[in-house]
N, C-alpha and C. Protein backbone atom coordinates (compact mmCIF):
# COMPACT_ATOMS: atom_id res chain seq x y z
N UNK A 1 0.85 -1.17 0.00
CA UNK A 1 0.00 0.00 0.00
C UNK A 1 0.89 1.23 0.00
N UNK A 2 0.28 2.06 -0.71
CA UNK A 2 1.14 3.32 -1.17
C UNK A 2 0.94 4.31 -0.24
N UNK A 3 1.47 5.59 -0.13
CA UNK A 3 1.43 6.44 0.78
C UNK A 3 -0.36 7.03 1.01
N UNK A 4 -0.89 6.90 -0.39
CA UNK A 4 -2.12 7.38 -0.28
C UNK A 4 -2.98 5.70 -1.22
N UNK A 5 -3.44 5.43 -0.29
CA UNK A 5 -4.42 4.53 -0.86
C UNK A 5 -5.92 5.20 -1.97
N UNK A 6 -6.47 4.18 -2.47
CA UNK A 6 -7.43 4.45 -3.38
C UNK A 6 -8.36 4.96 -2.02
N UNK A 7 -9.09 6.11 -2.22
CA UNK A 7 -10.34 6.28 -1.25
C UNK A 7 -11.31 7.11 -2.16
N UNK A 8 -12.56 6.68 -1.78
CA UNK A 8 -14.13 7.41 -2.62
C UNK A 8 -14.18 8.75 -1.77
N UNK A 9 -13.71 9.54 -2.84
CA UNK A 9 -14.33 10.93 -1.90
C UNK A 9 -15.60 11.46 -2.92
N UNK A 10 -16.23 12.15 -2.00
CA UNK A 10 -17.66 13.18 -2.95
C UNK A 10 -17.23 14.63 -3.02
N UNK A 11 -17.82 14.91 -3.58
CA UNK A 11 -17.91 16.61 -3.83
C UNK A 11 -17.28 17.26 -2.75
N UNK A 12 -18.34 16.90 -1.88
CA UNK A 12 -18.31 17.48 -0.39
C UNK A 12 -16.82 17.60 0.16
N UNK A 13 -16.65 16.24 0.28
CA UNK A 13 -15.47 15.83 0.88
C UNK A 13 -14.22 16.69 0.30
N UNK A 14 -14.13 16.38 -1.40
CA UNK A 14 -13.23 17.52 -1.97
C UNK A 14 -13.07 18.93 -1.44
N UNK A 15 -14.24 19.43 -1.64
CA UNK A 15 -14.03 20.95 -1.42
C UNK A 15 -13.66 20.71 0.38
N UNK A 16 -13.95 20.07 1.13
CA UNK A 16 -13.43 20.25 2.97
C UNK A 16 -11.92 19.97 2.56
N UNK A 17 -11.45 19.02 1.84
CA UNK A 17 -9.62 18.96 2.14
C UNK A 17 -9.34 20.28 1.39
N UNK A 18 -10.16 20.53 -0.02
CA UNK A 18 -8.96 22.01 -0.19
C UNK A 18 -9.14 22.81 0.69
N UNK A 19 -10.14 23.48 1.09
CA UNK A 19 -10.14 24.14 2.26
C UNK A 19 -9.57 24.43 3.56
N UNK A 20 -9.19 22.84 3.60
CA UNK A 20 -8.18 22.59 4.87
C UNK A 20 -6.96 22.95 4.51
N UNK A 21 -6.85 22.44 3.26
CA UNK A 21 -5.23 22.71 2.83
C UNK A 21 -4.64 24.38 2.53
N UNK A 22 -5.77 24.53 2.40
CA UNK A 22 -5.43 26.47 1.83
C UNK A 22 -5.63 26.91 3.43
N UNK A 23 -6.13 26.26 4.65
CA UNK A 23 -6.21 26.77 5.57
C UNK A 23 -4.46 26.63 6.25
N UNK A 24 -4.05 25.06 5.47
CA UNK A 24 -2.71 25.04 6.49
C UNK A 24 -1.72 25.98 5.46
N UNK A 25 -2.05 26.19 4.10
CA UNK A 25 -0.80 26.76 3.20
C UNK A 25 -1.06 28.14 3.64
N UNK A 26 -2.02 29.14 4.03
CA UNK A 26 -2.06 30.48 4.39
C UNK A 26 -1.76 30.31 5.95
N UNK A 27 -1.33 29.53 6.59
CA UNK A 27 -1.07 30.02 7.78
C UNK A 27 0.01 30.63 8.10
N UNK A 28 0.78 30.15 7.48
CA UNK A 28 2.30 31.41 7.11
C UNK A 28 2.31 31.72 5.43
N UNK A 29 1.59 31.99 4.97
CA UNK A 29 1.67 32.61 3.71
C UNK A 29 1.08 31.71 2.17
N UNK A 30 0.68 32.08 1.89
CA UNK A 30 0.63 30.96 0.67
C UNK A 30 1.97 30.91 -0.54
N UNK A 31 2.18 29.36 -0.31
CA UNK A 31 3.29 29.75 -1.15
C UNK A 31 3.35 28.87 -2.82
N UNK A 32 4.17 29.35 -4.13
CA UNK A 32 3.87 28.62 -5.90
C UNK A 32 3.46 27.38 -5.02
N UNK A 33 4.42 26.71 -4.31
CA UNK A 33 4.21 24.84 -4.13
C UNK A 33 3.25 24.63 -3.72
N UNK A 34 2.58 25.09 -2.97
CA UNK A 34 1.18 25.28 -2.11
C UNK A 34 0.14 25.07 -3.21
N UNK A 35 0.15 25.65 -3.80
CA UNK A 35 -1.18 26.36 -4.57
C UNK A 35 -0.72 25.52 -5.69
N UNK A 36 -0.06 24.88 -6.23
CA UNK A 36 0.63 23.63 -7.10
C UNK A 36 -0.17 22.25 -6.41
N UNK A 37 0.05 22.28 -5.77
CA UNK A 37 -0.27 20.65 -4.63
C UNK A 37 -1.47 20.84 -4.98
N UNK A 38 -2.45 21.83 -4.57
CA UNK A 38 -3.20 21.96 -4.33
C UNK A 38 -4.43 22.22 -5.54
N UNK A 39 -3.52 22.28 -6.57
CA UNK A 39 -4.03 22.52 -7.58
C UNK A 39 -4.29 20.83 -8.17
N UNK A 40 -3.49 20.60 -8.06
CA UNK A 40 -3.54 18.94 -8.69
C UNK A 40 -4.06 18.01 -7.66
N UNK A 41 -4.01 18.21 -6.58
CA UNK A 41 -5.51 17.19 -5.97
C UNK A 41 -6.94 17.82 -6.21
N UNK A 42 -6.86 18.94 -6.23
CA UNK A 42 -8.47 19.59 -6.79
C UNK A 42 -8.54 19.03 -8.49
N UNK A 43 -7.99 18.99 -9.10
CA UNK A 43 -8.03 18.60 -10.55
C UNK A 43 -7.91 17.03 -10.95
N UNK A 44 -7.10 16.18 -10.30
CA UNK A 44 -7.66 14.53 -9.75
C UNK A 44 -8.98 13.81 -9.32
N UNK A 45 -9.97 15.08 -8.31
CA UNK A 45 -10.52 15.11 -8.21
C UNK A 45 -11.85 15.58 -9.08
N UNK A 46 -11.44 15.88 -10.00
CA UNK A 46 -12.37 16.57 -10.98
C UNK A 46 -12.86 17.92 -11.06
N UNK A 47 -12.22 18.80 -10.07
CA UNK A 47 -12.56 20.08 -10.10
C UNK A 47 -12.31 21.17 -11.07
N UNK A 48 -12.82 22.17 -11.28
CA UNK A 48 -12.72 23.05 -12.36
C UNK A 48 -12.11 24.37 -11.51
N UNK A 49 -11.09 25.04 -12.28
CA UNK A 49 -9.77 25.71 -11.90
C UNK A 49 -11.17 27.24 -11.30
N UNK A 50 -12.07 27.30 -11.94
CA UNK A 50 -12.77 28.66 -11.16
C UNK A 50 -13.70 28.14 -9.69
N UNK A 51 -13.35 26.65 -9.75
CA UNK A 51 -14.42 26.31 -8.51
C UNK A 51 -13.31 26.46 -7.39
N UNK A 52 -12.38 26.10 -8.11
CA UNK A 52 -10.58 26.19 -6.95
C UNK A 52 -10.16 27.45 -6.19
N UNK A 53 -10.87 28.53 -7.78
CA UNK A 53 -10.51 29.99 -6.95
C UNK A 53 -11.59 30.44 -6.02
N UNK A 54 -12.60 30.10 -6.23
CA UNK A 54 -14.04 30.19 -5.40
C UNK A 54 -13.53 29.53 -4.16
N UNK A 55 -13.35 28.31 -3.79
CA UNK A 55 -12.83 27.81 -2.55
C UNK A 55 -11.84 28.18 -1.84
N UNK A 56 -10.71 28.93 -2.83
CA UNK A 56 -9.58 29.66 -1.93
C UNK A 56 -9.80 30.65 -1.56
N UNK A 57 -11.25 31.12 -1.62
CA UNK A 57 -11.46 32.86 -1.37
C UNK A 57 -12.32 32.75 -0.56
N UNK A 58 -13.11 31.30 0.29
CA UNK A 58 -14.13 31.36 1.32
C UNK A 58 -13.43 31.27 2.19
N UNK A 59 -14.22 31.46 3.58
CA UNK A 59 -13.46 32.04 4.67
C UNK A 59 -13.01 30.85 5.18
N UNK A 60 -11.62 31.06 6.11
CA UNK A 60 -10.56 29.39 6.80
C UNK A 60 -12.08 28.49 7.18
N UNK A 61 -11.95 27.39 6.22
CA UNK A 61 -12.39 26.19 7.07
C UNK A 61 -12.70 25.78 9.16
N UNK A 62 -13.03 25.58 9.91
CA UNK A 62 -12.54 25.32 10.83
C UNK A 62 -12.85 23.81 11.29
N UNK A 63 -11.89 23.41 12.74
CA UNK A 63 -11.56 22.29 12.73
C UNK A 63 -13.13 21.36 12.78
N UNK A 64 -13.68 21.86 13.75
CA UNK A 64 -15.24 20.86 13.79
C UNK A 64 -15.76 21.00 12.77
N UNK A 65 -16.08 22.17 11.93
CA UNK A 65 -16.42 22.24 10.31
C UNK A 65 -15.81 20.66 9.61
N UNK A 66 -14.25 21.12 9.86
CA UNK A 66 -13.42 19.79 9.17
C UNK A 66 -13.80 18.12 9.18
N UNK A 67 -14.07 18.64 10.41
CA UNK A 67 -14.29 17.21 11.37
C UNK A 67 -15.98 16.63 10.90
N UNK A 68 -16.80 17.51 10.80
CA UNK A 68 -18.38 16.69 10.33
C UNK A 68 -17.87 16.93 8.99
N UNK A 69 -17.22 17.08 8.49
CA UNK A 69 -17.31 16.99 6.51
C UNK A 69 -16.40 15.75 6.26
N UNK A 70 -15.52 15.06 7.35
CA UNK A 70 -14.73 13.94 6.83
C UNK A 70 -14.80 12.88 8.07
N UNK A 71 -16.07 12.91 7.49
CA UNK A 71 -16.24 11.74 9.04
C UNK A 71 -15.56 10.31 9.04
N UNK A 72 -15.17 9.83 7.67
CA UNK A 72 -14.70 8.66 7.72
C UNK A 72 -13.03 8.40 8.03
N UNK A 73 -12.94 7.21 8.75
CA UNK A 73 -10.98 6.98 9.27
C UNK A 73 -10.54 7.93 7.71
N UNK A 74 -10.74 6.93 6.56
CA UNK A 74 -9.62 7.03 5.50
C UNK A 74 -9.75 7.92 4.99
N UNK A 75 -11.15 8.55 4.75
CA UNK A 75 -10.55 10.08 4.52
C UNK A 75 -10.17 11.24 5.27
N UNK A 76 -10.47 10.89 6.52
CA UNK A 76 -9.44 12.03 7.51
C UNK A 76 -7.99 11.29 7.23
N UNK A 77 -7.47 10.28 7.30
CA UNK A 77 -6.26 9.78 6.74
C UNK A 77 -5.80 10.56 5.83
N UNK A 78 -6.31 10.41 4.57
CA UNK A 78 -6.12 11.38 3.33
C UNK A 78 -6.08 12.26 3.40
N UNK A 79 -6.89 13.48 4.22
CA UNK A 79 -6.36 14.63 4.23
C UNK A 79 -5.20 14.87 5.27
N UNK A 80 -4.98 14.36 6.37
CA UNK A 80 -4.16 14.17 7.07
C UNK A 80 -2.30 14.58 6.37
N UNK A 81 -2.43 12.90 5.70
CA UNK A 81 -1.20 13.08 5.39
C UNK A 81 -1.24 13.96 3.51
N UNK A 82 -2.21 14.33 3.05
CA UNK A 82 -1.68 15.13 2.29
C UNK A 82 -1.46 16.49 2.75
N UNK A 83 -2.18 17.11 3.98
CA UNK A 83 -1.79 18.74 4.55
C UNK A 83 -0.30 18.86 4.98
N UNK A 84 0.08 17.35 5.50
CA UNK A 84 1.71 17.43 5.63
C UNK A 84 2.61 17.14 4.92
N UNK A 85 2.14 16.74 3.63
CA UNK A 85 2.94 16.55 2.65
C UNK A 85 2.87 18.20 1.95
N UNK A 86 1.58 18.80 2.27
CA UNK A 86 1.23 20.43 1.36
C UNK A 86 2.75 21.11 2.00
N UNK A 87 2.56 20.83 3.51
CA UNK A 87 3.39 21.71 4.16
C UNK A 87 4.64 21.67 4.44
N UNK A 88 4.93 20.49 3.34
CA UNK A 88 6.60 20.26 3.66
C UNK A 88 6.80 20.64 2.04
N UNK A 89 6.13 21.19 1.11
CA UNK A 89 6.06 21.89 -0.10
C UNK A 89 7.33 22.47 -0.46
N UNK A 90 7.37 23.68 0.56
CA UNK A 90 8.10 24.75 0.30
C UNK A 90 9.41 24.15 0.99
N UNK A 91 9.73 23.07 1.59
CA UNK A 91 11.08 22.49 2.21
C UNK A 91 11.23 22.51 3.67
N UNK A 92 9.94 22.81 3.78
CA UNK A 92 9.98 22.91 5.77
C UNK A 92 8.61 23.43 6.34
N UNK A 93 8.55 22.86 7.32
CA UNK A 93 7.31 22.61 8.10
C UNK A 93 7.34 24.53 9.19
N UNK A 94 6.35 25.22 8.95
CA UNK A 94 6.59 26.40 9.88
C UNK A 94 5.79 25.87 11.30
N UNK A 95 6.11 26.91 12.10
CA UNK A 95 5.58 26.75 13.75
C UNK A 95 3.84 27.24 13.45
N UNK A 96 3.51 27.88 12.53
CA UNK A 96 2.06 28.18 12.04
C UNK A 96 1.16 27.24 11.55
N UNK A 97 1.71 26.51 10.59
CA UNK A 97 1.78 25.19 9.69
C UNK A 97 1.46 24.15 10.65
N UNK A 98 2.32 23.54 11.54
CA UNK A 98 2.30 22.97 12.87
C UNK A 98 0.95 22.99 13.59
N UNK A 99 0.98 23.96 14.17
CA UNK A 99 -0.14 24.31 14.66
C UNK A 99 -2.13 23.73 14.06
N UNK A 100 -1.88 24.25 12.83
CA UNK A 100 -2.98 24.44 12.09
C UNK A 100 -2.95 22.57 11.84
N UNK A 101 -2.37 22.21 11.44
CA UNK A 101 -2.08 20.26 11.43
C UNK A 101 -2.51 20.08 13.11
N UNK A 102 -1.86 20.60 14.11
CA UNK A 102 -2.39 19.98 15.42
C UNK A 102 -3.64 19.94 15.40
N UNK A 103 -4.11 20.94 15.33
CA UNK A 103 -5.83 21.85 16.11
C UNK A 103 -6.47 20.82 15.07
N UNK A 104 -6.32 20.68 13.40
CA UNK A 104 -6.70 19.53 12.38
C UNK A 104 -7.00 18.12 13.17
N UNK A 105 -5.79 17.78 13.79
CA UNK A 105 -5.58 16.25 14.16
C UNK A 105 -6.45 16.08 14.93
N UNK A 106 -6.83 17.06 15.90
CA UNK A 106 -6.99 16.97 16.69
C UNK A 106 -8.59 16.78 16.91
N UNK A 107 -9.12 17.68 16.10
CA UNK A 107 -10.41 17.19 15.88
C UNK A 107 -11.14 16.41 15.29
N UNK A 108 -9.77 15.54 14.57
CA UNK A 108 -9.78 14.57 13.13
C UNK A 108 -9.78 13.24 14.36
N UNK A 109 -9.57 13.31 15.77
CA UNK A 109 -9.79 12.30 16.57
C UNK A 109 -8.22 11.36 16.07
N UNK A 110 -7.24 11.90 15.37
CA UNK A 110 -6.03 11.40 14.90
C UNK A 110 -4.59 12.25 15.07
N UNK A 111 -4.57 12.54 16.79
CA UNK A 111 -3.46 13.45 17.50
C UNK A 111 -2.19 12.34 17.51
N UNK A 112 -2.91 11.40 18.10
CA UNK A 112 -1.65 10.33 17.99
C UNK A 112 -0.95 9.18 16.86
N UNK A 113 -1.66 10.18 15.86
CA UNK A 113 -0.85 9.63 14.01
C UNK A 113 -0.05 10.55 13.68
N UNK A 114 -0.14 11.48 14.13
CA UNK A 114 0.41 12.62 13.24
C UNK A 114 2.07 12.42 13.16
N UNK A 115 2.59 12.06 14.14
CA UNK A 115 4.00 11.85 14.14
C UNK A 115 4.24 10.14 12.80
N UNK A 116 3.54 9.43 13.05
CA UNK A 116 3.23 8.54 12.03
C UNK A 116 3.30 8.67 10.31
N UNK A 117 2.04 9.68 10.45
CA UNK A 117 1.73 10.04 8.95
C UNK A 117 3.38 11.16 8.63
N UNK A 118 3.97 11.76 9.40
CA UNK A 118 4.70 12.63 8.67
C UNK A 118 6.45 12.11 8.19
N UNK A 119 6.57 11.06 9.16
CA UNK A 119 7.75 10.39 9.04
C UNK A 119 7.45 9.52 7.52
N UNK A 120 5.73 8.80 6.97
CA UNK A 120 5.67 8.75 5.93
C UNK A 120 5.69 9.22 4.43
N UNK A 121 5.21 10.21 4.80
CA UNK A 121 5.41 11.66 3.64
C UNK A 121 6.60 12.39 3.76
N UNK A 122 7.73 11.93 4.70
CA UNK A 122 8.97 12.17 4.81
C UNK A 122 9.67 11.47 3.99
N UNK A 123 9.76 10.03 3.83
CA UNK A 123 9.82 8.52 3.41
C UNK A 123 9.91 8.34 1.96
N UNK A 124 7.83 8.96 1.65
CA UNK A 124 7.86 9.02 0.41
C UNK A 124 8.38 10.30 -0.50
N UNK A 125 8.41 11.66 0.11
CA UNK A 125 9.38 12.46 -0.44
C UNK A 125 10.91 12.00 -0.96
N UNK A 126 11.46 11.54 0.31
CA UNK A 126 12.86 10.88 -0.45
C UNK A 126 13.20 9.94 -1.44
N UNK A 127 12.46 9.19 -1.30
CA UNK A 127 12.07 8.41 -2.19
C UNK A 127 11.96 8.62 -3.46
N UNK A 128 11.65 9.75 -3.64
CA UNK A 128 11.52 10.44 -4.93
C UNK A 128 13.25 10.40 -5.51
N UNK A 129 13.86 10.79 -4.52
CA UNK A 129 15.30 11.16 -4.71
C UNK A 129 16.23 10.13 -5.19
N UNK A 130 16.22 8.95 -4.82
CA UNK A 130 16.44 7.67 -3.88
C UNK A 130 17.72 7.42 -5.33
N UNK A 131 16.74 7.60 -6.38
CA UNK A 131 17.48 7.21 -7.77
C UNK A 131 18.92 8.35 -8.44
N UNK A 132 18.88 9.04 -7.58
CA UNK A 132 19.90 10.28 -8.00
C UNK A 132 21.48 9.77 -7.32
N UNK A 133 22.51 9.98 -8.29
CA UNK A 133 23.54 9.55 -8.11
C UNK A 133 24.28 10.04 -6.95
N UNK A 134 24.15 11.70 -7.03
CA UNK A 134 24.33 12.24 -5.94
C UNK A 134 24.20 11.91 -4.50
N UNK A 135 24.75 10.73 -4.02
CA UNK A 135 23.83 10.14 -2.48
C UNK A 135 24.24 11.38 -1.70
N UNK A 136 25.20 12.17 -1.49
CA UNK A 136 25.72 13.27 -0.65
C UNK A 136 24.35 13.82 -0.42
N UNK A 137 24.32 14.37 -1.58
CA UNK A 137 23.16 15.76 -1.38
C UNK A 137 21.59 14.81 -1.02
N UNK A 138 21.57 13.37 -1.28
CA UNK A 138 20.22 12.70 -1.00
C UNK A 138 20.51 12.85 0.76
N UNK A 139 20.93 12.69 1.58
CA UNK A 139 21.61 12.63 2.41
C UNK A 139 20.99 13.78 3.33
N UNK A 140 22.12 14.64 2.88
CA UNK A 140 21.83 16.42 3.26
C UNK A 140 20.31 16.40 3.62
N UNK A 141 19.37 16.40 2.51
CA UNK A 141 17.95 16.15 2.58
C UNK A 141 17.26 15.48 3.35
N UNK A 142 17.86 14.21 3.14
CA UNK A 142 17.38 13.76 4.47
C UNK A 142 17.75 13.81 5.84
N UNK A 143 18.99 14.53 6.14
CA UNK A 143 19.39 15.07 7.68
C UNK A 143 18.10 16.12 7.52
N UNK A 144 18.11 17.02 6.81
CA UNK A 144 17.20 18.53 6.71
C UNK A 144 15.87 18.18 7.18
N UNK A 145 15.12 16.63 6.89
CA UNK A 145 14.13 16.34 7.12
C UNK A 145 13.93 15.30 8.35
N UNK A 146 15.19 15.08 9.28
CA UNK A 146 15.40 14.99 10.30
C UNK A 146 14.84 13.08 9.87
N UNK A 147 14.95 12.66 9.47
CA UNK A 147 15.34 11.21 8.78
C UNK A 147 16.76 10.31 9.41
């Protein structure tokens, strides 16, 4: 099983993770990678690029909001570890970022995954790398990501 398993999401469900996710990418700023990520799970999903800007312009999601729109384990899973994969985007996790993933987990009834899910999306980030000759600099990266 892959970092993100197959899961049925609805409409609904879509528009609550972007929401969440534009809630954790504006918590210190929105940044290209952000709004990249975020662009291509809204478009996987089948969304249309003016329904994307409509959702990034309603007001922050909040956590019990979050919490009755993804009532099921695997898709609080799914958004879970994709907000920490959003937020390791830009190459590092902020103390804002953090936060906004806790208060998430937390109402996601999944405080004690979170260290779980991020060492995975740590995993599968490098992974990406894994094939580059360079092991030095694969390395570096993964000290940086505390690996």
């Amino acid at each position: 099983m892959g970092l993100f398993p197959e899961v049925a999401i609805t409409t609904a469900h879509a528009e609550a993770i972007a929401r969440g996710l534009f809630a954790v990418a504006k918590s210190d700023g929105l940044h290209e990678e952000e709004k990249v990520l975020i662009a291509s799970f809204w478009a996987d999903v089948g969304g249309t690029l003016s329904a994307l800007d409509e959702l990034s312009q309603r007001s922050t999601i909040s956590s019990a909001e979050l919490a009755s729109a993804l009532e099921q384990p695997a898709i609080r899973e799914l958004f879970l570890k994709t907000a920490i994969l959003l937020a390791w985007a830009d190459g590092k996790v902020s103390g804002a970022e953090r936060t906004v993933l806790g208060d998430f987990a937390e109402a996601l009834d999944m405080s004690g995954r979170v260290a779980e899910f991020e060492l995975q999306v740590k995993e599968y980030l490098l992974s990406h790398l894994t094939h580059l000759s360079n092991t030095t600099a694969v390395a570096v990266v993964a000290s940086r990501m505390s690996l």
